[in-house]
PDB file of N, CA and C in Angstrom:
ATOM      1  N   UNK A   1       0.850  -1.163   0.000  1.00  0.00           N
ATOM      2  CA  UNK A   1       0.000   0.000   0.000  1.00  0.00           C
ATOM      3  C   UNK A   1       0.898   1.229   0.000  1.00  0.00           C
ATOM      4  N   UNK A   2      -0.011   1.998  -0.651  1.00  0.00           N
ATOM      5  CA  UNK A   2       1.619   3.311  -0.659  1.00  0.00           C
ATOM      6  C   UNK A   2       0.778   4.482   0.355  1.00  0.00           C
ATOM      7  N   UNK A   3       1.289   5.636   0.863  1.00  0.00           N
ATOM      8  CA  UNK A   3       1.260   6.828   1.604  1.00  0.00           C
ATOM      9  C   UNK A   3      -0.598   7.470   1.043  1.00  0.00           C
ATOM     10  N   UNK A   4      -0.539   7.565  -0.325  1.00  0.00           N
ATOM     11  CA  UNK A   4      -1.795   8.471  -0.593  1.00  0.00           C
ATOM     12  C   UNK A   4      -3.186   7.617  -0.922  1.00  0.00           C
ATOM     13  N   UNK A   5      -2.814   6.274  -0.463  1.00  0.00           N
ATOM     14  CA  UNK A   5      -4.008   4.999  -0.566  1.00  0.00           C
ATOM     15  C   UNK A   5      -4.945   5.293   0.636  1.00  0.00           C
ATOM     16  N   UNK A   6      -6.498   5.861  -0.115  1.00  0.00           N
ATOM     17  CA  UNK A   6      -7.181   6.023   0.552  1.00  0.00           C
ATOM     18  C   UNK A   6      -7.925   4.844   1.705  1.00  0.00           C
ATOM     19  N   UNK A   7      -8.535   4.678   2.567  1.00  0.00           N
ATOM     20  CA  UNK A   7      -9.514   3.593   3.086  1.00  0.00           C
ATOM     21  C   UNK A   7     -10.495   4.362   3.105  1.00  0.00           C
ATOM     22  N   UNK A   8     -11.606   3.257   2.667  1.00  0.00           N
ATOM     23  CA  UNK A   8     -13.353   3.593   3.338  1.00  0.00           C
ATOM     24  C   UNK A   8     -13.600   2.445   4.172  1.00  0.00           C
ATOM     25  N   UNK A   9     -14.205   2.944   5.462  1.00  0.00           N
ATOM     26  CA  UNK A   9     -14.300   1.963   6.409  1.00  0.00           C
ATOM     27  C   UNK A   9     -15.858   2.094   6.874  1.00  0.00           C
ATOM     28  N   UNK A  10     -16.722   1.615   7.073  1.00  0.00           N
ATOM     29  CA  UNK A  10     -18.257   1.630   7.192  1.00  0.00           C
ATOM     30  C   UNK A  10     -18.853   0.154   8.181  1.00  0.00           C
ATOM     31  N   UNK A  11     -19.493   0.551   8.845  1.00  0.00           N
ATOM     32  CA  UNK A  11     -20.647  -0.322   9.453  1.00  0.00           C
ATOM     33  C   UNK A  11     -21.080  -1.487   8.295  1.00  0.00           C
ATOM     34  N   UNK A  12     -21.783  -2.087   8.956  1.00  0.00           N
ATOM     35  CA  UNK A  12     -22.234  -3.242   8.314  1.00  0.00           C
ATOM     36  C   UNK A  12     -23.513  -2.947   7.865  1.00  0.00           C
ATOM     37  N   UNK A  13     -24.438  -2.044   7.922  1.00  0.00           N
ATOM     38  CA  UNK A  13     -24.967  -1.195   7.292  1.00  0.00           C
ATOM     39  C   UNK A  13     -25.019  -0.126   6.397  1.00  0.00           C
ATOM     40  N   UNK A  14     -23.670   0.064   6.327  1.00  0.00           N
ATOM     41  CA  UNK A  14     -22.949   1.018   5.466  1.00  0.00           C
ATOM     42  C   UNK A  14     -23.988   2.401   5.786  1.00  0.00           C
ATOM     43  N   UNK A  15     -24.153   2.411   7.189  1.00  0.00           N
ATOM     44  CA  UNK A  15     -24.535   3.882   7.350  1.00  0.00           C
ATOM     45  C   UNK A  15     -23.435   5.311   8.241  1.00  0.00           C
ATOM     46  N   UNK A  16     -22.369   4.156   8.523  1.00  0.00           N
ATOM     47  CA  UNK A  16     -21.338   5.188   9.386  1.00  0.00           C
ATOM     48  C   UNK A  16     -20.277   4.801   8.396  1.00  0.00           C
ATOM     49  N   UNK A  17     -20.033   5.721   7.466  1.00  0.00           N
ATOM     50  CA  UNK A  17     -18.816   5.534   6.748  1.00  0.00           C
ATOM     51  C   UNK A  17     -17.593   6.465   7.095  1.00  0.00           C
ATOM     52  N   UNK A  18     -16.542   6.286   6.977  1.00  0.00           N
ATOM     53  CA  UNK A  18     -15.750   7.079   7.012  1.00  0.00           C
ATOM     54  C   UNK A  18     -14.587   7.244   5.836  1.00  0.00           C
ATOM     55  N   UNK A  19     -13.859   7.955   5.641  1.00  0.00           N
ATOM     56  CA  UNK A  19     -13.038   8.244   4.161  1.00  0.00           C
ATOM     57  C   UNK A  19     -11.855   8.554   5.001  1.00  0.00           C
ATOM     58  N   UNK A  20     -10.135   8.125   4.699  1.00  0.00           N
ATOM     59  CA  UNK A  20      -9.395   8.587   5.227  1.00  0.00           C
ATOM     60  C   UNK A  20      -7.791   7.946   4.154  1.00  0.00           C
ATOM     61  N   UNK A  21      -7.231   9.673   4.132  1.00  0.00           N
ATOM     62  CA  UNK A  21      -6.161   9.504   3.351  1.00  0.00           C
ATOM     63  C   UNK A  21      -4.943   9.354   4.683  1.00  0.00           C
ATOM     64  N   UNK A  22      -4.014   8.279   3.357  1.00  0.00           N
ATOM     65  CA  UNK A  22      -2.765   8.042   4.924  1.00  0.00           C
ATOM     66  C   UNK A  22      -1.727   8.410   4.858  1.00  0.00           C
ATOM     67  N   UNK A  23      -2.152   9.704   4.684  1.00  0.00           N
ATOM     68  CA  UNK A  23      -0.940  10.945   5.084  1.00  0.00           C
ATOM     69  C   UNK A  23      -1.602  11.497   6.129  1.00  0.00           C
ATOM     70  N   UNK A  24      -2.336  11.184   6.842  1.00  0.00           N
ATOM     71  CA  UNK A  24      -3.093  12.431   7.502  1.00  0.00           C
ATOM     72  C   UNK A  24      -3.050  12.341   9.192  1.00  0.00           C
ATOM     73  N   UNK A  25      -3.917  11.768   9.245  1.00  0.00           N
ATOM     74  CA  UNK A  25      -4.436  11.050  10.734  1.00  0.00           C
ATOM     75  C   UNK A  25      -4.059  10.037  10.932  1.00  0.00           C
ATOM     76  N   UNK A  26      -4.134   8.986   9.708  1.00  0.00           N
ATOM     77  CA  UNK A  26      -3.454   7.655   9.638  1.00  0.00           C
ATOM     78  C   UNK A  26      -2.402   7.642   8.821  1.00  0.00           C
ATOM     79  N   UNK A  27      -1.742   7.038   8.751  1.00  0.00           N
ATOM     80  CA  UNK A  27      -0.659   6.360   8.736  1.00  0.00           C
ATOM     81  C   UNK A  27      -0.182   5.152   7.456  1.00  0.00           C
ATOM     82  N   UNK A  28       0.635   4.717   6.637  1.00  0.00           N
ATOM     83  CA  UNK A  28       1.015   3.488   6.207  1.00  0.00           C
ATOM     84  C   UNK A  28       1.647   2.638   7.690  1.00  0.00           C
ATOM     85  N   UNK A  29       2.346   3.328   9.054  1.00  0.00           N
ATOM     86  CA  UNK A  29       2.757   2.888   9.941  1.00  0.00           C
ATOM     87  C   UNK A  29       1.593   2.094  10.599  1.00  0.00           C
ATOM     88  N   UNK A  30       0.673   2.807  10.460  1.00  0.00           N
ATOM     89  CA  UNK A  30      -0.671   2.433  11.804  1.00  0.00           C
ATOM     90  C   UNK A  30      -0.875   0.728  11.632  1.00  0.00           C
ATOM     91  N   UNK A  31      -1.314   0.393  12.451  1.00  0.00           N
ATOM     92  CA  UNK A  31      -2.279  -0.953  11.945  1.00  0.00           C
ATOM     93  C   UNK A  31      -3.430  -0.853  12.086  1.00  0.00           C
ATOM     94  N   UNK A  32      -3.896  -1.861  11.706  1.00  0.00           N
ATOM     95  CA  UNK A  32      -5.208  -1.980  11.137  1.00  0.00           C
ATOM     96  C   UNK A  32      -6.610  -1.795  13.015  1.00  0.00           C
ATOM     97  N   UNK A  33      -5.727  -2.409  13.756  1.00  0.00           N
ATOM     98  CA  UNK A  33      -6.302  -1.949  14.879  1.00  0.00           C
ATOM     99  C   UNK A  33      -6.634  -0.581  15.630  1.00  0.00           C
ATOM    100  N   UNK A  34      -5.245   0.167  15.365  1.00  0.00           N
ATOM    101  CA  UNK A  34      -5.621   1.363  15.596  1.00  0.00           C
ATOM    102  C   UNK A  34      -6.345   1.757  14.418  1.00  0.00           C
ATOM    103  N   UNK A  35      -6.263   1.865  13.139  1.00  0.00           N
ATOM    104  CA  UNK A  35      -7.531   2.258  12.288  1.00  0.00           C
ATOM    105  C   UNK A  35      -8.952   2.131  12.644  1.00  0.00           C
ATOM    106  N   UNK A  36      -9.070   0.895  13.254  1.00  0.00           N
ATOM    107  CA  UNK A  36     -10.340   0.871  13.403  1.00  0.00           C
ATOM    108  C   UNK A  36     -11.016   1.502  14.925  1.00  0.00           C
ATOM    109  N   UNK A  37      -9.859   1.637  15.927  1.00  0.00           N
ATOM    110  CA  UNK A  37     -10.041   2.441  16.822  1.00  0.00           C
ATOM    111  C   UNK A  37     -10.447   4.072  16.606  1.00  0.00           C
ATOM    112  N   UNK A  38      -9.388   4.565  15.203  1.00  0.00           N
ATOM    113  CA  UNK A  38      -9.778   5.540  15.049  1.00  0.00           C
ATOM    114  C   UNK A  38     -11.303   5.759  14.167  1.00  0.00           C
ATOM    115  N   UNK A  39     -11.787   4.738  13.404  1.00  0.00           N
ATOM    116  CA  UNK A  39     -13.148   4.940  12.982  1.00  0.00           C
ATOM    117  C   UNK A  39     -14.148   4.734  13.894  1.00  0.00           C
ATOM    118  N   UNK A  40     -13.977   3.846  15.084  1.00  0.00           N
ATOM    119  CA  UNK A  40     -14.766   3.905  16.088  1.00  0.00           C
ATOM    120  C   UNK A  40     -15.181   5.312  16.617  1.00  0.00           C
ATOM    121  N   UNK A  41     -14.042   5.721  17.112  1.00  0.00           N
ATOM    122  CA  UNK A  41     -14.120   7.066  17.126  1.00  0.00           C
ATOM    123  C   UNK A  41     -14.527   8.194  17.010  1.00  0.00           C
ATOM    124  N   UNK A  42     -14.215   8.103  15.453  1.00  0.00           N
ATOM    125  CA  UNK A  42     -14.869   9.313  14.205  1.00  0.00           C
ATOM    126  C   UNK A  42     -16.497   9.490  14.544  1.00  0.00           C
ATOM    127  N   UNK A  43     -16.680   7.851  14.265  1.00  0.00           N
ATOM    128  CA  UNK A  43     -18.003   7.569  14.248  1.00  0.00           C
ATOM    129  C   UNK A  43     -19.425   7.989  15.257  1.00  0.00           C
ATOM    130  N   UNK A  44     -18.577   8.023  16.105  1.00  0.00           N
ATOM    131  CA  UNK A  44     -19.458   7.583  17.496  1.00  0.00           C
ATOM    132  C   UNK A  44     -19.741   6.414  17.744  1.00  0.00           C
ATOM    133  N   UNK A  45     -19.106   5.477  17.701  1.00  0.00           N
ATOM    134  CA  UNK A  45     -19.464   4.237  17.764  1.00  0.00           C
ATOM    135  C   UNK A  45     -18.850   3.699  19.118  1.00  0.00           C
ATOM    136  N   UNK A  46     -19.723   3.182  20.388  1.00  0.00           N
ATOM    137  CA  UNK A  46     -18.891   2.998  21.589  1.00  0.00           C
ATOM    138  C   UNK A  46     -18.644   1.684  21.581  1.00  0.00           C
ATOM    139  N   UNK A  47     -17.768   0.824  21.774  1.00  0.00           N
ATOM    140  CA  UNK A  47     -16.944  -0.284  21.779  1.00  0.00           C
ATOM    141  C   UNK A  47     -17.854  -1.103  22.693  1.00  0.00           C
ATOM    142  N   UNK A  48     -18.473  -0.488  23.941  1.00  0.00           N
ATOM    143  CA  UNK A  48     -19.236  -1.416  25.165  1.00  0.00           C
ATOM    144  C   UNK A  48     -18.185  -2.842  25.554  1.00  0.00           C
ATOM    145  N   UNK A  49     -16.672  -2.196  25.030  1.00  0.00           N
ATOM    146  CA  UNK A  49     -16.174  -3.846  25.574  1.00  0.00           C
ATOM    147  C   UNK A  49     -15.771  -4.731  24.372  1.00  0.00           C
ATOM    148  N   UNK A  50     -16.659  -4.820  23.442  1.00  0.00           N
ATOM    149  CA  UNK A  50     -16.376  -5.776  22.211  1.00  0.00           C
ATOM    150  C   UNK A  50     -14.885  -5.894  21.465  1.00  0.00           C
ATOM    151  N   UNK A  51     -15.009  -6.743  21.028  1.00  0.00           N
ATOM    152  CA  UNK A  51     -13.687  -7.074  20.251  1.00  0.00           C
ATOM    153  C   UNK A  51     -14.499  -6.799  18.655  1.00  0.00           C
ATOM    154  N   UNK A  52     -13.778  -5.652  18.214  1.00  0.00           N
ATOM    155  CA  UNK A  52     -14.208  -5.367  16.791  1.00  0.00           C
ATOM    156  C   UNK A  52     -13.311  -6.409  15.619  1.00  0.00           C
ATOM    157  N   UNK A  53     -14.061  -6.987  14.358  1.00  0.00           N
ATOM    158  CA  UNK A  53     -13.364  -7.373  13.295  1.00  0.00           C
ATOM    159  C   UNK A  53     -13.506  -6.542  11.898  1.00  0.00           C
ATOM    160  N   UNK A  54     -12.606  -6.881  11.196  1.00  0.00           N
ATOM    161  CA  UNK A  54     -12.578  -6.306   9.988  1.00  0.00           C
ATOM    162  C   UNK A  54     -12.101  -7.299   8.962  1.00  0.00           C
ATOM    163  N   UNK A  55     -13.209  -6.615   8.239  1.00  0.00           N
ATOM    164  CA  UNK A  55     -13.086  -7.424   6.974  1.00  0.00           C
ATOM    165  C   UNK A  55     -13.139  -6.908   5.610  1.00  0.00           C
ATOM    166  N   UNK A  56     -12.411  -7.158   4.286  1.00  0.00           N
ATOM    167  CA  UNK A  56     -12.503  -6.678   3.127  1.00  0.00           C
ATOM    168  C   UNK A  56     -11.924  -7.739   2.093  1.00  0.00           C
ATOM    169  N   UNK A  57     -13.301  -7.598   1.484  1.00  0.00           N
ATOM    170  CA  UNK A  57     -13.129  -8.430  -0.072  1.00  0.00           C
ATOM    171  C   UNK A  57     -13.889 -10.085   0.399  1.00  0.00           C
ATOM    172  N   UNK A  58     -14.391  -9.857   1.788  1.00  0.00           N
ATOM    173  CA  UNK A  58     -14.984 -10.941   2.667  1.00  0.00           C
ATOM    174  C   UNK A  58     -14.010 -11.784   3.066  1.00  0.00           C
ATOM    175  N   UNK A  59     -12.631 -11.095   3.435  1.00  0.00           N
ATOM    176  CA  UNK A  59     -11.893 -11.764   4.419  1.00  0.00           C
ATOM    177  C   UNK A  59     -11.485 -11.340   5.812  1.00  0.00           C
ATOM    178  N   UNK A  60     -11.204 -11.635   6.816  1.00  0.00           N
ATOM    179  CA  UNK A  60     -11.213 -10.907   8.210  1.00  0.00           C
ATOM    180  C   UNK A  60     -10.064 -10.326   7.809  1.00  0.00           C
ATOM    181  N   UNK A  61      -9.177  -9.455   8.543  1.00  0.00           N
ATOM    182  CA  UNK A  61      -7.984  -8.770   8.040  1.00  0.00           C
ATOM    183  C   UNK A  61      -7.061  -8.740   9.560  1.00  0.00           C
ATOM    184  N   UNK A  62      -6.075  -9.462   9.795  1.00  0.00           N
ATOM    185  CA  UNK A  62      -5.312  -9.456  10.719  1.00  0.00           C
ATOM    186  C   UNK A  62      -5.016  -7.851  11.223  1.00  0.00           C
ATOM    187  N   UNK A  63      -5.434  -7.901  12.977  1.00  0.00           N
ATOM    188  CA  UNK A  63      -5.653  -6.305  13.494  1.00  0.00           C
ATOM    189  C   UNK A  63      -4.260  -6.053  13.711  1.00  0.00           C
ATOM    190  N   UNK A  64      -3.045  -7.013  13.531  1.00  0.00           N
ATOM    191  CA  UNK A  64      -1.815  -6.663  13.916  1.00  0.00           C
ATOM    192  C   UNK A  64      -1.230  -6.024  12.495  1.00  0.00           C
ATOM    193  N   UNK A  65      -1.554  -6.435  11.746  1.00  0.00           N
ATOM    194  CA  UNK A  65      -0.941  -5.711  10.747  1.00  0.00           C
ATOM    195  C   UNK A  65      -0.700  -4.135  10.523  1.00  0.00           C
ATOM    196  N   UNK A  66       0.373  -4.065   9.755  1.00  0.00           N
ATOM    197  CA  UNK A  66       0.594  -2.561   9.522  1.00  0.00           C
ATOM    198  C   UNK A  66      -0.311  -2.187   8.290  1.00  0.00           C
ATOM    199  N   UNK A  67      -0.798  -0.830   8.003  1.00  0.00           N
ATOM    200  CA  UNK A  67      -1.973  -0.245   6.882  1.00  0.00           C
ATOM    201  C   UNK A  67      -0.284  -0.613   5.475  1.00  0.00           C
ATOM    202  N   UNK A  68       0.744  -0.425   5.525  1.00  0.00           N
ATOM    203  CA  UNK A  68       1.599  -0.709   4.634  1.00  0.00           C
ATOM    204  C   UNK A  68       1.064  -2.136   4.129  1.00  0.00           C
ATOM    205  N   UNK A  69       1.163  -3.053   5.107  1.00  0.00           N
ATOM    206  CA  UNK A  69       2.099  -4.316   4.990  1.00  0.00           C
ATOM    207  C   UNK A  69       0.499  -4.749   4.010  1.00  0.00           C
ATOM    208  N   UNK A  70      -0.692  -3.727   3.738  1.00  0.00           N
ATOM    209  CA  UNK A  70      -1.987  -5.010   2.796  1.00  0.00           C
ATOM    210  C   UNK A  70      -1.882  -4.323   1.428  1.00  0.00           C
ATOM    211  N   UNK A  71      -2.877  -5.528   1.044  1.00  0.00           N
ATOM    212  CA  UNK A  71      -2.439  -5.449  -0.522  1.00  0.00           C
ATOM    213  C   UNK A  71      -3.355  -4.053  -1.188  1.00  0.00           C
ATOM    214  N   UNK A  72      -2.875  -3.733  -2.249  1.00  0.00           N
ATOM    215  CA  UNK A  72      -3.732  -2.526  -2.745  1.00  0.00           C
ATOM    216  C   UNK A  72      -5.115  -2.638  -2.937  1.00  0.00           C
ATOM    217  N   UNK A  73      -5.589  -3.972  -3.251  1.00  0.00           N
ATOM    218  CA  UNK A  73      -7.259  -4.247  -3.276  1.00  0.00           C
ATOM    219  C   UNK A  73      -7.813  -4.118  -1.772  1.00  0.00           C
ATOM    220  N   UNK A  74      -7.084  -4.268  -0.939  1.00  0.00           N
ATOM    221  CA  UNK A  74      -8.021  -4.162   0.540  1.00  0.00           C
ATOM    222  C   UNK A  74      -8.079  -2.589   0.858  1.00  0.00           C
ATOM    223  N   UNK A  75      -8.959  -1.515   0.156  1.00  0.00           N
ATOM    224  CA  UNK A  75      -9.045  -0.227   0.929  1.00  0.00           C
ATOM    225  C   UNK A  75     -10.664  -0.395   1.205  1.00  0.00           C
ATOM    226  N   UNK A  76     -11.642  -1.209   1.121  1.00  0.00           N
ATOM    227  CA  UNK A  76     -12.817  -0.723   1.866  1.00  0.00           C
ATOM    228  C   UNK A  76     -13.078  -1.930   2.767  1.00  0.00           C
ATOM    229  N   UNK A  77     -13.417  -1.248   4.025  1.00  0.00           N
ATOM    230  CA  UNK A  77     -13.294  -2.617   4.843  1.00  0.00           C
ATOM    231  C   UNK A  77     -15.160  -1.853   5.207  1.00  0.00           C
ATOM    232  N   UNK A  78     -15.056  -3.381   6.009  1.00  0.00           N
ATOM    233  CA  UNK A  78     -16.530  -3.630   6.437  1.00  0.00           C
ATOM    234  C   UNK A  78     -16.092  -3.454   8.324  1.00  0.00           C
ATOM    235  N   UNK A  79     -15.996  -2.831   9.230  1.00  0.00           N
ATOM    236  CA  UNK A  79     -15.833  -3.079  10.469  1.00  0.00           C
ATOM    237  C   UNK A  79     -16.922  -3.418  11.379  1.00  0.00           C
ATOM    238  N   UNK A  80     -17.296  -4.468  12.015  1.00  0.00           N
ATOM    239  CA  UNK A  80     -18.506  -4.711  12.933  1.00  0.00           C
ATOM    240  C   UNK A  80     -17.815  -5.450  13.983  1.00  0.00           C
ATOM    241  N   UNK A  81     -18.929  -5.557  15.261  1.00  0.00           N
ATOM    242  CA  UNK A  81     -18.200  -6.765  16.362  1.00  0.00           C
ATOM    243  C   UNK A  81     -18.394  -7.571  16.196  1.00  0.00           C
ATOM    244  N   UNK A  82     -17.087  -8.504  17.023  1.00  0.00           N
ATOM    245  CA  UNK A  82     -17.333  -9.898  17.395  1.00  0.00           C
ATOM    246  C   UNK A  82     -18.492 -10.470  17.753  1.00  0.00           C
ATOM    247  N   UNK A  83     -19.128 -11.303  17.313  1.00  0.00           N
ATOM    248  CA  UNK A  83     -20.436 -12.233  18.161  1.00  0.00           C
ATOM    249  C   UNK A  83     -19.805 -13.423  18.242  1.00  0.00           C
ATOM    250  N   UNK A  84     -20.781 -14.288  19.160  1.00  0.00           N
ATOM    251  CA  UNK A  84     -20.909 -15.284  19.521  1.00  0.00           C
ATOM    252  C   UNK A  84     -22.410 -15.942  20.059  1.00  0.00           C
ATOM    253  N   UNK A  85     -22.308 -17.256  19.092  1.00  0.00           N
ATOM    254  CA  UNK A  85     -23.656 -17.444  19.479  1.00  0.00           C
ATOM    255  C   UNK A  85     -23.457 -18.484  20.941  1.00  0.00           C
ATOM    256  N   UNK A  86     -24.457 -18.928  21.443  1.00  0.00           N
ATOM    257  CA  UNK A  86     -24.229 -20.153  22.474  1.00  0.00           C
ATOM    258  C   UNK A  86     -24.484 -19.113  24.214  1.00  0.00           C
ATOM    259  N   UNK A  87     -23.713 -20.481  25.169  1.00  0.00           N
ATOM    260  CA  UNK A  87     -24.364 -20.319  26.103  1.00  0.00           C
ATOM    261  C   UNK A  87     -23.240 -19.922  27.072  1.00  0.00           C
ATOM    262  N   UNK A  88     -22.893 -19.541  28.333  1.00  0.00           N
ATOM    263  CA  UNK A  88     -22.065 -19.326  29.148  1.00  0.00           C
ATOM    264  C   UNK A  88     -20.829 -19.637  28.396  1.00  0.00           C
TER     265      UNK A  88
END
């Protein structure tokens, strides 16, 4: 990914989107975790605790990664929380 590779990052409703160039706020350094910390953010979106995932192109996207280290097709991710179905 190079420096002026935009992301769109949106709800699973695609009603909280956000647009962000990575020269700016973010980073090619950042990872993908703090990205999504920072769209949480943007958004208003409160965490309540959850473990958020991300996904693009319908694959989850490792939160350790650096915004460098993905490939040029992954700039729109889908971010929602973790569920789990079941019992205790």
């Amino acid at each position: 990914m190079i420096a002026t590779t935009r992301i769109e990052m949106s709800d699973l409703s695609q009603q909280k989107r956000m647009n962000t160039d990575l020269s700016d706020e973010l980073t090619p350094q950042h990872t993908v975790e703090q990205a999504v910390e920072h769209y949480l953010s943007r958004s208003g979106i409160h965490d309540n605790g959850l473990r958020w995932n991300v996904y693009s192109r319908g694959v989850r996207l490792d939160k350790k990664s650096r915004l460098s280290d993905l490939p040029e097709a992954d700039t729109r991710w889908t971010v929602m929380p973790e569920v789990a179905a079941g019992g205790r």
